[in-house]
N, C-alpha and C. Protein backbone atom coordinates (compact mmCIF):
# COMPACT_ATOMS: atom_id res chain seq x y z
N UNK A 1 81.86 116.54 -45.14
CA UNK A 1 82.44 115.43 -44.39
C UNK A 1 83.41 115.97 -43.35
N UNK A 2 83.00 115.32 -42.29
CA UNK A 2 84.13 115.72 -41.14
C UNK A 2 85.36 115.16 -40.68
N UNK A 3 86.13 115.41 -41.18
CA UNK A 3 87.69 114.53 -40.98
C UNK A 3 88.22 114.75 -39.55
N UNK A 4 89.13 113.99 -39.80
CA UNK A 4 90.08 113.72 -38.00
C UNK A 4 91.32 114.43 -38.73
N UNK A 5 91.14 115.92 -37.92
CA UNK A 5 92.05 117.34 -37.95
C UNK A 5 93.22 116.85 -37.55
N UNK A 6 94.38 117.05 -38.55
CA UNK A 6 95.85 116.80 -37.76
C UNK A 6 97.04 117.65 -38.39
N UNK A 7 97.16 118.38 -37.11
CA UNK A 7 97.96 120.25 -36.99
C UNK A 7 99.74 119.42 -37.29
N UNK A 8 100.16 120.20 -38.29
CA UNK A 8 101.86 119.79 -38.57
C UNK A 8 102.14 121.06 -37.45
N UNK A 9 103.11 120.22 -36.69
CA UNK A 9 103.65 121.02 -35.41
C UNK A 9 105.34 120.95 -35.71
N UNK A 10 106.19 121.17 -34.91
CA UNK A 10 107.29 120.84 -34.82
C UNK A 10 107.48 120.62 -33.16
N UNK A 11 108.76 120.37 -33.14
CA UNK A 11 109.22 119.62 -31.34
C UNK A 11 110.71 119.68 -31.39
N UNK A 12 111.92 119.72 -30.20
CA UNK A 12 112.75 119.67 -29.72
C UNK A 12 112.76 118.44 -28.69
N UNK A 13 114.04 117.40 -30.15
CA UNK A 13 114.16 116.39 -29.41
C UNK A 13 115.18 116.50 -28.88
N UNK A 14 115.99 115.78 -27.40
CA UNK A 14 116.68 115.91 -26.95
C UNK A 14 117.17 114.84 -25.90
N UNK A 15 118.24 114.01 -25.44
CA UNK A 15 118.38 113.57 -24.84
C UNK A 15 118.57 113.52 -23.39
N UNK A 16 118.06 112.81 -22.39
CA UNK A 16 118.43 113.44 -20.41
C UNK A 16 118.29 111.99 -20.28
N UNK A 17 119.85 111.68 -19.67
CA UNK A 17 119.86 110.39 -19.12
C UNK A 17 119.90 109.04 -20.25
N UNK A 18 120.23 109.54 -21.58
CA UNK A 18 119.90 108.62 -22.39
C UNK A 18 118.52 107.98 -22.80
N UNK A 19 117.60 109.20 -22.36
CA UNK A 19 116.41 108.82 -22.79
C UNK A 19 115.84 109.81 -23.87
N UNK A 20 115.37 109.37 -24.90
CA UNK A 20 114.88 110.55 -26.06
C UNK A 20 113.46 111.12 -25.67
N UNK A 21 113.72 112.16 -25.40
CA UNK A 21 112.16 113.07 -24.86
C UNK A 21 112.26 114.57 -26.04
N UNK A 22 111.05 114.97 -26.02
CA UNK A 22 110.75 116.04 -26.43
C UNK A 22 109.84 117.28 -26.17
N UNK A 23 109.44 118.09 -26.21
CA UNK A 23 108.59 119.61 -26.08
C UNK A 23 108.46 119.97 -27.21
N UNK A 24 107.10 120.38 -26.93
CA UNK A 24 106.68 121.12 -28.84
C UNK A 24 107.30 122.37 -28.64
N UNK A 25 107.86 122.48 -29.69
CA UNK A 25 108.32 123.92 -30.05
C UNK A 25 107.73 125.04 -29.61
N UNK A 26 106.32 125.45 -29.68
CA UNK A 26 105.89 126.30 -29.30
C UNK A 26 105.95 126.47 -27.85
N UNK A 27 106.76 125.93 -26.95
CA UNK A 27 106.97 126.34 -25.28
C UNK A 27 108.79 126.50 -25.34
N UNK A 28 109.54 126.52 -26.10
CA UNK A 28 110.94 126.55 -26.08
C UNK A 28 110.68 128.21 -26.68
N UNK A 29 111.87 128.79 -25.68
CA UNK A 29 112.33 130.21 -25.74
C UNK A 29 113.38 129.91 -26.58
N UNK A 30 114.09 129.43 -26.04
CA UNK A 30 115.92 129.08 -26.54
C UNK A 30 116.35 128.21 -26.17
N UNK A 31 117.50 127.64 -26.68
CA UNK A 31 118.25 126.90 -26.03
C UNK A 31 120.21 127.70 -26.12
N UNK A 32 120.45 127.81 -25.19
CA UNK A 32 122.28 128.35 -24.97
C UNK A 32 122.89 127.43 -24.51
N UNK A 33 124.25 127.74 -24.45
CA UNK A 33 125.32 126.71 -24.15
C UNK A 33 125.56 126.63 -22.66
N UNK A 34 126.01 125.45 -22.27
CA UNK A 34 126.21 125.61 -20.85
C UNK A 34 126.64 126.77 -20.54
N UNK A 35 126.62 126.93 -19.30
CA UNK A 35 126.83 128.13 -18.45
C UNK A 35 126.77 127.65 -16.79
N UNK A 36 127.38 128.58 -16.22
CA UNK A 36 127.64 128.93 -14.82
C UNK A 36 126.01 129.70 -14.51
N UNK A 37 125.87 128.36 -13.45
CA UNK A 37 124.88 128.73 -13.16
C UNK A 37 125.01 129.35 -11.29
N UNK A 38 123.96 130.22 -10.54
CA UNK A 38 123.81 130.69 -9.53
C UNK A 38 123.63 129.60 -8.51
N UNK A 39 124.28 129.42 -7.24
CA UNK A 39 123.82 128.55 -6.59
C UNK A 39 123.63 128.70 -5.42
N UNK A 40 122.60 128.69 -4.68
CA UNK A 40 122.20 129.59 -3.88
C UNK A 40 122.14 128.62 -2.55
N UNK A 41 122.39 128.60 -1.57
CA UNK A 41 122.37 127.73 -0.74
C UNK A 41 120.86 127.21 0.08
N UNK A 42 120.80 125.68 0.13
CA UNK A 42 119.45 125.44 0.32
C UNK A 42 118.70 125.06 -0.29
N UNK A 43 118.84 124.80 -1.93
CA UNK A 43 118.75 124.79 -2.95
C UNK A 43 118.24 123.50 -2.67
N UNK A 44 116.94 122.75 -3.28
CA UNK A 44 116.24 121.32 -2.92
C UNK A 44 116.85 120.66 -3.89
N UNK A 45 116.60 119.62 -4.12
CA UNK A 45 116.88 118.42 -4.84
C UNK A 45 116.76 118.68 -6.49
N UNK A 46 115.49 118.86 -6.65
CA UNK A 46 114.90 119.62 -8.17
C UNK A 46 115.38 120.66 -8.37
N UNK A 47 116.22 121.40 -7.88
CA UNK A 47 117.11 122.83 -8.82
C UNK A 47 118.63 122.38 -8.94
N UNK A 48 119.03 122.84 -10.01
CA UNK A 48 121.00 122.81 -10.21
C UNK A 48 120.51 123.96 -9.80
N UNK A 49 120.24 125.00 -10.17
CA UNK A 49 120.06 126.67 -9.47
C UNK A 49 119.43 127.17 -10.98
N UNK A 50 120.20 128.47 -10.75
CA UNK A 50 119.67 129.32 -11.55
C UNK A 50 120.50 130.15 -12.81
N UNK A 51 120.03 130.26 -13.74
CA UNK A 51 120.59 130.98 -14.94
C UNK A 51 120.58 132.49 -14.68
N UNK A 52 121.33 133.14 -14.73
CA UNK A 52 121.36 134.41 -15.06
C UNK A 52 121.13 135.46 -16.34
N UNK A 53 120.34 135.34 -16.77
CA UNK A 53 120.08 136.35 -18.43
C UNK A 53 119.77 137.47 -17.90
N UNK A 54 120.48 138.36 -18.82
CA UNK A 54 119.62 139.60 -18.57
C UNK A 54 119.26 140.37 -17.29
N UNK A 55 119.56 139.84 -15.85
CA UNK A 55 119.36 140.34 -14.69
C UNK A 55 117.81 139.85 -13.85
N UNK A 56 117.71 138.78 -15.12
CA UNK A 56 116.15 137.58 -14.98
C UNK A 56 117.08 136.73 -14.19
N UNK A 57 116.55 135.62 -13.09
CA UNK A 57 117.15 134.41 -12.37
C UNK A 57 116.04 133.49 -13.62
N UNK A 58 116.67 132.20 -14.11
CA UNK A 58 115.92 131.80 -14.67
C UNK A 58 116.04 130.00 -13.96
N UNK A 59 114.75 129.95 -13.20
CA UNK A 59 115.38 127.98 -12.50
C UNK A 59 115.51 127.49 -13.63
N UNK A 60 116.45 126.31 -13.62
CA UNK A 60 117.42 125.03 -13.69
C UNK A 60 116.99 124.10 -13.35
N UNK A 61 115.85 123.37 -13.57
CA UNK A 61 115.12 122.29 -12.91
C UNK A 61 116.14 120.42 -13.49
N UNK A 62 116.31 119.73 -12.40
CA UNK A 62 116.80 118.90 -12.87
C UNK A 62 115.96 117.88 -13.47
N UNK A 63 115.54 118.14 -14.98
CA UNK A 63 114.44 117.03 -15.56
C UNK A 63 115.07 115.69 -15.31
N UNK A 64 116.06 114.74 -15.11
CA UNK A 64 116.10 113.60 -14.90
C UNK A 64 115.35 113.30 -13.67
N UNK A 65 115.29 114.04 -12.47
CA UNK A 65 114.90 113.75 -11.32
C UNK A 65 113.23 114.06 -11.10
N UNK A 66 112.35 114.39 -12.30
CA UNK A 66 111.17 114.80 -12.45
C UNK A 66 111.12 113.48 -13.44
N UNK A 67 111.67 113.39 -14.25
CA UNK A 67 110.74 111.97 -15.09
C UNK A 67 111.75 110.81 -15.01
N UNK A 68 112.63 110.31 -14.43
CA UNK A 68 112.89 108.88 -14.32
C UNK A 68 112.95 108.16 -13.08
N UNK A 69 112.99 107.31 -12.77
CA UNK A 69 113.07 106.59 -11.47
C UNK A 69 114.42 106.78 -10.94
N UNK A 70 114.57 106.29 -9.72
CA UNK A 70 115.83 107.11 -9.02
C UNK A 70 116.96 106.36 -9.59
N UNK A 71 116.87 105.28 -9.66
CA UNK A 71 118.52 104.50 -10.34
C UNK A 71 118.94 106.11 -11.36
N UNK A 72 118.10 105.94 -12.34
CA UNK A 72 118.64 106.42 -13.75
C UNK A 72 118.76 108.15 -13.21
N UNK A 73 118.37 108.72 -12.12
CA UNK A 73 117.90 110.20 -12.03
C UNK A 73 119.34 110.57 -11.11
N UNK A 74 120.65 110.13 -10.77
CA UNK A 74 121.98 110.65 -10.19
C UNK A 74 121.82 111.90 -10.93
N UNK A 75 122.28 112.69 -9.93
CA UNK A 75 123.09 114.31 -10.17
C UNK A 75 124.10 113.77 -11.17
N UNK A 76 123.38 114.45 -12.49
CA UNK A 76 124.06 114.37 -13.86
C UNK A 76 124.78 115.57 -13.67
N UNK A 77 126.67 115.45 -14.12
CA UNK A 77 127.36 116.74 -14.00
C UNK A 77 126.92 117.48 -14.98
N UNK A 78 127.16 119.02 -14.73
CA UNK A 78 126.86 119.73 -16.16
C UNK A 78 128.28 119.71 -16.62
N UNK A 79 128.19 119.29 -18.24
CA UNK A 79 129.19 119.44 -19.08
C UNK A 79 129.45 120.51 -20.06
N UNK A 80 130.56 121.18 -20.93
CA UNK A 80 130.68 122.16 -21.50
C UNK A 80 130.18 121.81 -22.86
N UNK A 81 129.72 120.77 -22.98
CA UNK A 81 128.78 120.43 -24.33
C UNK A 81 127.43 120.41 -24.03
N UNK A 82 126.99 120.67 -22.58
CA UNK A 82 125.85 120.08 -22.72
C UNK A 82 124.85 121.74 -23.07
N UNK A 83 123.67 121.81 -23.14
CA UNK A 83 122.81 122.54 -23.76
C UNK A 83 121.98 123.21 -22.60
N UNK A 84 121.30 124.56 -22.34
CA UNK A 84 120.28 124.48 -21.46
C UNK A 84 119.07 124.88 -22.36
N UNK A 85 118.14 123.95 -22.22
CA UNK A 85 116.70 124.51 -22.85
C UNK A 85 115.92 125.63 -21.93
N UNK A 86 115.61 126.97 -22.93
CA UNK A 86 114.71 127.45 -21.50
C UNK A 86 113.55 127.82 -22.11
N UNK A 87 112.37 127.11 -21.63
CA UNK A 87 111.12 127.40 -21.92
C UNK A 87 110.06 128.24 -21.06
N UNK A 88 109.30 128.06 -21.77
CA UNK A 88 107.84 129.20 -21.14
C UNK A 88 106.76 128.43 -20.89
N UNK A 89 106.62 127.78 -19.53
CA UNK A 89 105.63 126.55 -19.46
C UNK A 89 104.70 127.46 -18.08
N UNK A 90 103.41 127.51 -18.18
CA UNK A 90 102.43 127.70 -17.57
C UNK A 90 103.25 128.95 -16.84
N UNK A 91 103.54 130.09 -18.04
CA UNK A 91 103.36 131.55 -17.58
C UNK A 91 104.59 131.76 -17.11
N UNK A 92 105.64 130.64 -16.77
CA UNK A 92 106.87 130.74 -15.83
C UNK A 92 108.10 130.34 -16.90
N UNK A 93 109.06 131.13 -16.86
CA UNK A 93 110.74 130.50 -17.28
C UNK A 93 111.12 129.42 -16.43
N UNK A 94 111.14 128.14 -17.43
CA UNK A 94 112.29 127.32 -16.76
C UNK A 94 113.08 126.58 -17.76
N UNK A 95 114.55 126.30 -17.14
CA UNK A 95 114.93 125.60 -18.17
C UNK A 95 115.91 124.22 -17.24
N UNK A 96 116.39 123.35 -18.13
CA UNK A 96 117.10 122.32 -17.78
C UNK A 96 118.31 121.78 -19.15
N UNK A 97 118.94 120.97 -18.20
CA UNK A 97 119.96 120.70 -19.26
C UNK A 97 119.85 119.12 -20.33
N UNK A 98 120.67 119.68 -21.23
CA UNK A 98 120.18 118.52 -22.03
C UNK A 98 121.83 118.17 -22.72
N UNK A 99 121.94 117.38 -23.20
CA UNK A 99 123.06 116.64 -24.18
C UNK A 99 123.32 117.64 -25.49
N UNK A 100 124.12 117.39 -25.88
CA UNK A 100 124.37 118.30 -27.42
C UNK A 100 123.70 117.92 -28.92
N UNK A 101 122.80 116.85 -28.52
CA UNK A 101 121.89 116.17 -29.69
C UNK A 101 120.69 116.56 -29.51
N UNK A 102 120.23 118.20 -29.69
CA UNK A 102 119.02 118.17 -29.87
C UNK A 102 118.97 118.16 -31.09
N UNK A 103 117.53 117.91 -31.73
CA UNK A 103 117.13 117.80 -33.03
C UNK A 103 115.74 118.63 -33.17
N UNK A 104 115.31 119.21 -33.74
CA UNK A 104 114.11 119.97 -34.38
C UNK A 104 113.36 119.17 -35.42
N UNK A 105 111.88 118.70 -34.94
CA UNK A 105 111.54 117.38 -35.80
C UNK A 105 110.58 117.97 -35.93
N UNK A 106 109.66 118.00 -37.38
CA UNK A 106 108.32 117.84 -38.03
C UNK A 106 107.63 117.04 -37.28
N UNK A 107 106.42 117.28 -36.70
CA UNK A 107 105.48 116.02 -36.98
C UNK A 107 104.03 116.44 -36.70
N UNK A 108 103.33 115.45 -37.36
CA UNK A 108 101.93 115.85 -37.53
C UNK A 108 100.76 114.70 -36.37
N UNK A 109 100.09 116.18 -35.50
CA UNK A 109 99.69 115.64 -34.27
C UNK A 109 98.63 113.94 -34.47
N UNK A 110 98.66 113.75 -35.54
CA UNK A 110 97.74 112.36 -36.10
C UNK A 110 98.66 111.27 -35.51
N UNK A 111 100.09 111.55 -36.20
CA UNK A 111 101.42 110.73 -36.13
C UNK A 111 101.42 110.05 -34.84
N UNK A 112 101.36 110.96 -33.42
CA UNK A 112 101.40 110.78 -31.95
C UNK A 112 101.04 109.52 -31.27
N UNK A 113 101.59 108.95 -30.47
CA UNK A 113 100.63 107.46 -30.03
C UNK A 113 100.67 107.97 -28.47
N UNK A 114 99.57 107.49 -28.07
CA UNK A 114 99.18 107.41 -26.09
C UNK A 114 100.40 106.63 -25.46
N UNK A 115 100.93 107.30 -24.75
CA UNK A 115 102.09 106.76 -23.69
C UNK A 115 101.15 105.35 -23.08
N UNK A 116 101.95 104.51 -23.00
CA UNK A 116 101.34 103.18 -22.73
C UNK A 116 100.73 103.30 -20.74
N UNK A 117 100.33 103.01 -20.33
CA UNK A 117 100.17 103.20 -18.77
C UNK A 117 101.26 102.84 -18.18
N UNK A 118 101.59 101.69 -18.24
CA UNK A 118 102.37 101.27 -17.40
C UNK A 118 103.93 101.76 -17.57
N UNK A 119 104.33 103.24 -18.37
CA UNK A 119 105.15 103.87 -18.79
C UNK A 119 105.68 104.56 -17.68
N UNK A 120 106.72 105.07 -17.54
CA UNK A 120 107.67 105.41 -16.27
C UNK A 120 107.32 107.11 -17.33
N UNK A 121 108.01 107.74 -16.29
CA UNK A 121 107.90 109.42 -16.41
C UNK A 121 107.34 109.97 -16.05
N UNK A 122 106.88 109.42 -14.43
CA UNK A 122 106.17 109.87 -13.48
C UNK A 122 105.12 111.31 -14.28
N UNK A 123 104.15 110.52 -15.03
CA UNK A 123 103.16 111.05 -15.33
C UNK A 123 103.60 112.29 -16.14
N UNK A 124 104.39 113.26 -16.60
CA UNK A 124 104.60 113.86 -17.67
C UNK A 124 104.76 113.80 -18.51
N UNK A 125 104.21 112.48 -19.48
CA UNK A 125 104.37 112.30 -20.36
C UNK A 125 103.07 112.22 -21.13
N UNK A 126 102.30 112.33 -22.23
CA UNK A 126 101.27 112.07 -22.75
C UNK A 126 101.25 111.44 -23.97
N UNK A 127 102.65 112.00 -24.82
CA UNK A 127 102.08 110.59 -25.88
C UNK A 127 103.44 110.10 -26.77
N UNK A 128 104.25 109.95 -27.60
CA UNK A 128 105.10 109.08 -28.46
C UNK A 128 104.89 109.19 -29.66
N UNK A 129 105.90 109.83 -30.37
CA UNK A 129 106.99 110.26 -31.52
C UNK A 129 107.41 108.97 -32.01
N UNK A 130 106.73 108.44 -33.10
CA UNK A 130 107.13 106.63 -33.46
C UNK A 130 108.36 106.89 -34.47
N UNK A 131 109.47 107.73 -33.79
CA UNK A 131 111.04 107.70 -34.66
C UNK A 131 111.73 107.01 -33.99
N UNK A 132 113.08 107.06 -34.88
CA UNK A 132 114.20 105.97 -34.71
C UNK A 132 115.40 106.49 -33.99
N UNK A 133 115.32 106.75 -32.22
CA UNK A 133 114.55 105.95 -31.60
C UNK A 133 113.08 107.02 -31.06
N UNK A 134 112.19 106.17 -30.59
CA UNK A 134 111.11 107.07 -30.77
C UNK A 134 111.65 108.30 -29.64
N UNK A 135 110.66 109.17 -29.48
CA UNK A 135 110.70 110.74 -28.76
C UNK A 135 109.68 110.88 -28.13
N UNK A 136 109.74 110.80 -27.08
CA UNK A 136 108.49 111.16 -25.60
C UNK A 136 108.19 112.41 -25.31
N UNK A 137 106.92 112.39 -25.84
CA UNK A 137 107.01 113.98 -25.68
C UNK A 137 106.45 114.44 -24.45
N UNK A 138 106.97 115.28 -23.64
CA UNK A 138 107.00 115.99 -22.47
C UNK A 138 105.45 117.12 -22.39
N UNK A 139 104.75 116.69 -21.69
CA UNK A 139 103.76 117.41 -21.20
C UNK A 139 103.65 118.19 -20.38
N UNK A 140 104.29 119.76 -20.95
CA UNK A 140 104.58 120.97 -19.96
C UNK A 140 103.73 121.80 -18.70
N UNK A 141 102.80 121.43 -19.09
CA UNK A 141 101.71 121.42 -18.05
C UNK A 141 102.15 120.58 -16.69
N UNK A 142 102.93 119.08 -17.02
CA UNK A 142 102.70 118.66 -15.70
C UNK A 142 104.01 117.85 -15.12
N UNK A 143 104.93 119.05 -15.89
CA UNK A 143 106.25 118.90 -15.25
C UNK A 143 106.19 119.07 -13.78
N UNK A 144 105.88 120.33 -13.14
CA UNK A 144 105.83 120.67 -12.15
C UNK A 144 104.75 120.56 -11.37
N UNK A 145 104.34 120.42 -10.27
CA UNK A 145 103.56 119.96 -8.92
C UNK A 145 103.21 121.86 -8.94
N UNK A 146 102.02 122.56 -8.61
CA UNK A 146 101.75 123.65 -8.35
C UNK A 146 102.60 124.00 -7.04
N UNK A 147 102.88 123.27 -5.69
CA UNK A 147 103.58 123.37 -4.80
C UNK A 147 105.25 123.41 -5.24
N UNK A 148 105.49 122.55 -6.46
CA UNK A 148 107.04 122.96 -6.57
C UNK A 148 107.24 124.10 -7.58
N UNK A 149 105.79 124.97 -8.16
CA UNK A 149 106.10 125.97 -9.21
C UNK A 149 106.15 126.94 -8.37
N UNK A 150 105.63 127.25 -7.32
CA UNK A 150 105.31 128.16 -6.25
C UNK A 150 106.76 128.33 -5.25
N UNK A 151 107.35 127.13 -4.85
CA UNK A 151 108.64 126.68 -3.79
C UNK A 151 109.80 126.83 -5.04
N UNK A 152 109.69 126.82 -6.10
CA UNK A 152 110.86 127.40 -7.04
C UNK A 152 110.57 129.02 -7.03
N UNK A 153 109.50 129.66 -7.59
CA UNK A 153 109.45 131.06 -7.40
C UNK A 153 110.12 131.62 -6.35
N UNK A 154 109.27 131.15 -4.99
CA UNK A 154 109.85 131.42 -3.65
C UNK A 154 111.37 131.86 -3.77
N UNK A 155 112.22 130.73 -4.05
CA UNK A 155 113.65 130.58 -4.16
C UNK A 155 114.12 131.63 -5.32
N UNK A 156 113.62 132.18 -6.45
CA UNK A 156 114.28 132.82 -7.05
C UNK A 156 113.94 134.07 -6.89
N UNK A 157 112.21 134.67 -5.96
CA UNK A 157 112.59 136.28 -5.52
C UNK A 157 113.43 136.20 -4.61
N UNK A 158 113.79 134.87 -3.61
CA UNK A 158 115.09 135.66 -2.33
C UNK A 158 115.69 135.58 -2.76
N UNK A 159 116.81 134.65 -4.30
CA UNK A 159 118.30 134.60 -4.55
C UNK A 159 118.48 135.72 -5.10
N UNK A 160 117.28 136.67 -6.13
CA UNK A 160 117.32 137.96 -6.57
C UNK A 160 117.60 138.66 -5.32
N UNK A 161 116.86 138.66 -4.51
CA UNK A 161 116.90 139.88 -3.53
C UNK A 161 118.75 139.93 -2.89
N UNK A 162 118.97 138.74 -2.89
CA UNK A 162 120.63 138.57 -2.08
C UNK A 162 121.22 138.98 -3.26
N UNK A 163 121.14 138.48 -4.26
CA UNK A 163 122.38 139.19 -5.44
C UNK A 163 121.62 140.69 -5.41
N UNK A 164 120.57 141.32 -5.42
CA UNK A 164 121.02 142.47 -5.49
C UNK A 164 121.28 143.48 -4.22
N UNK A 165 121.53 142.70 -3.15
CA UNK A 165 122.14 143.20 -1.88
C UNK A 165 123.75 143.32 -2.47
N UNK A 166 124.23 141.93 -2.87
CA UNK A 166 125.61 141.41 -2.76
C UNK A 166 126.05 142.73 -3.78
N UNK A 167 125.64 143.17 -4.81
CA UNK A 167 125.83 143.74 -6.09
C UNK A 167 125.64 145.35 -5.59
N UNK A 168 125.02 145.88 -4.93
CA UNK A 168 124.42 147.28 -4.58
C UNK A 168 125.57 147.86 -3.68
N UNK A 169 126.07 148.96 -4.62
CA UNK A 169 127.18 149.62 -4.16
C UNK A 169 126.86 150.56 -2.91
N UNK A 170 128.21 150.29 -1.89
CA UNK A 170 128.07 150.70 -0.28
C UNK A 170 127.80 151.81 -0.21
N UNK A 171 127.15 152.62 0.27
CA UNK A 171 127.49 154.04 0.94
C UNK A 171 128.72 154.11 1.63
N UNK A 172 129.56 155.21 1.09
CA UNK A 172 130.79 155.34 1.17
C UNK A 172 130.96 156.02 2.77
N UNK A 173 132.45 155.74 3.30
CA UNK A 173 131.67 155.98 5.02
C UNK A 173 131.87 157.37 4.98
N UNK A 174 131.25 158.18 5.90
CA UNK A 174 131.42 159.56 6.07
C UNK A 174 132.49 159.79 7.38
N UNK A 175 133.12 160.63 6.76
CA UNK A 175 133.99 161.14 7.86
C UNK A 175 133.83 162.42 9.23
N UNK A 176 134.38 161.86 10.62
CA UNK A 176 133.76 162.45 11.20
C UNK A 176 133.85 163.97 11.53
């Protein structure tokens, strides 16, 4: 007999904007505490900038301004509670900020319901976490537009290339 297969996964729930969304676990690297992030001038709408790890630039994408409509999507300040998630979505580091309520939830892919159509989250969303309150889970695939995964890269080989101008010790002058 052939049954309807359903994989126990886990997910990172988290709040942006007062809305409960989530990512399956398996695309989260980490999550760290706020931080001072790089800010590079020129910087579009969709970046706070960039994280610094390790001597990696890692973008800062502003997820409110990718999944809610513009009322709810204002330049949220970063706070010293708030969280940065940084994941590994289609081959690339990115991360964004989140509230200090993430949660790490069980659930089994049967559980899941189809995002209704007429659902806001400008299409990154695919399906619903029926908890209290439910959890939208984020479809990492289609956070980003191929044109804005490409126009974020862009931006983080030149902010690399200027920090390691700014950083690269002078040749000392020679005397004549």
């Amino acid at each position: 007999m052939v049954g309807c297969l359903s994989m126990n996964r886990s997910l990172l729930a988290f709040s942006v904007a007062n809305v409960r969304l989530g990512l399956d676990a398996m695309h989260v690297q980490e999550v760290v505490p706020s931080a001072r992030l790089v800010t590079p001038p020129e910087l579009p709408p969709l970046l706070r900038g960039f994280l610094s790890i390790n001597h990696t630039l890692v973008p800062v994408i502003r997820l409110e301004k990718l999944v809610l409509p513009a009322p709810y999507s204002s330049d949220l300040p970063l706070r010293l509670t708030d969280r940065l998630v940084i994941t590994r979505i289609c081959g690339q580091n990115l991360a964004w900020v989140v509230g200090n309520d993430l949660e790490l939830l069980p659930y089994r892919t049967r559980d899941l319901s189809p995002v209704p159509e007429d659902h806001v989250l400008n299409d990154c969303a695919d399906s619903i976490l029926p908890e209290e309150p439910p959890v939208i889970l984020l479809n990492p695939e289609k956070l980003l537009l191929e044109a804005e995964r490409l126009r974020i890269e862009q931006l983080r080989a030149r902010e690399l290339d200027r920090l390691t101008l700014i950083t690269a010790p002078t040749p000392a002058l020679q005397s004549a």
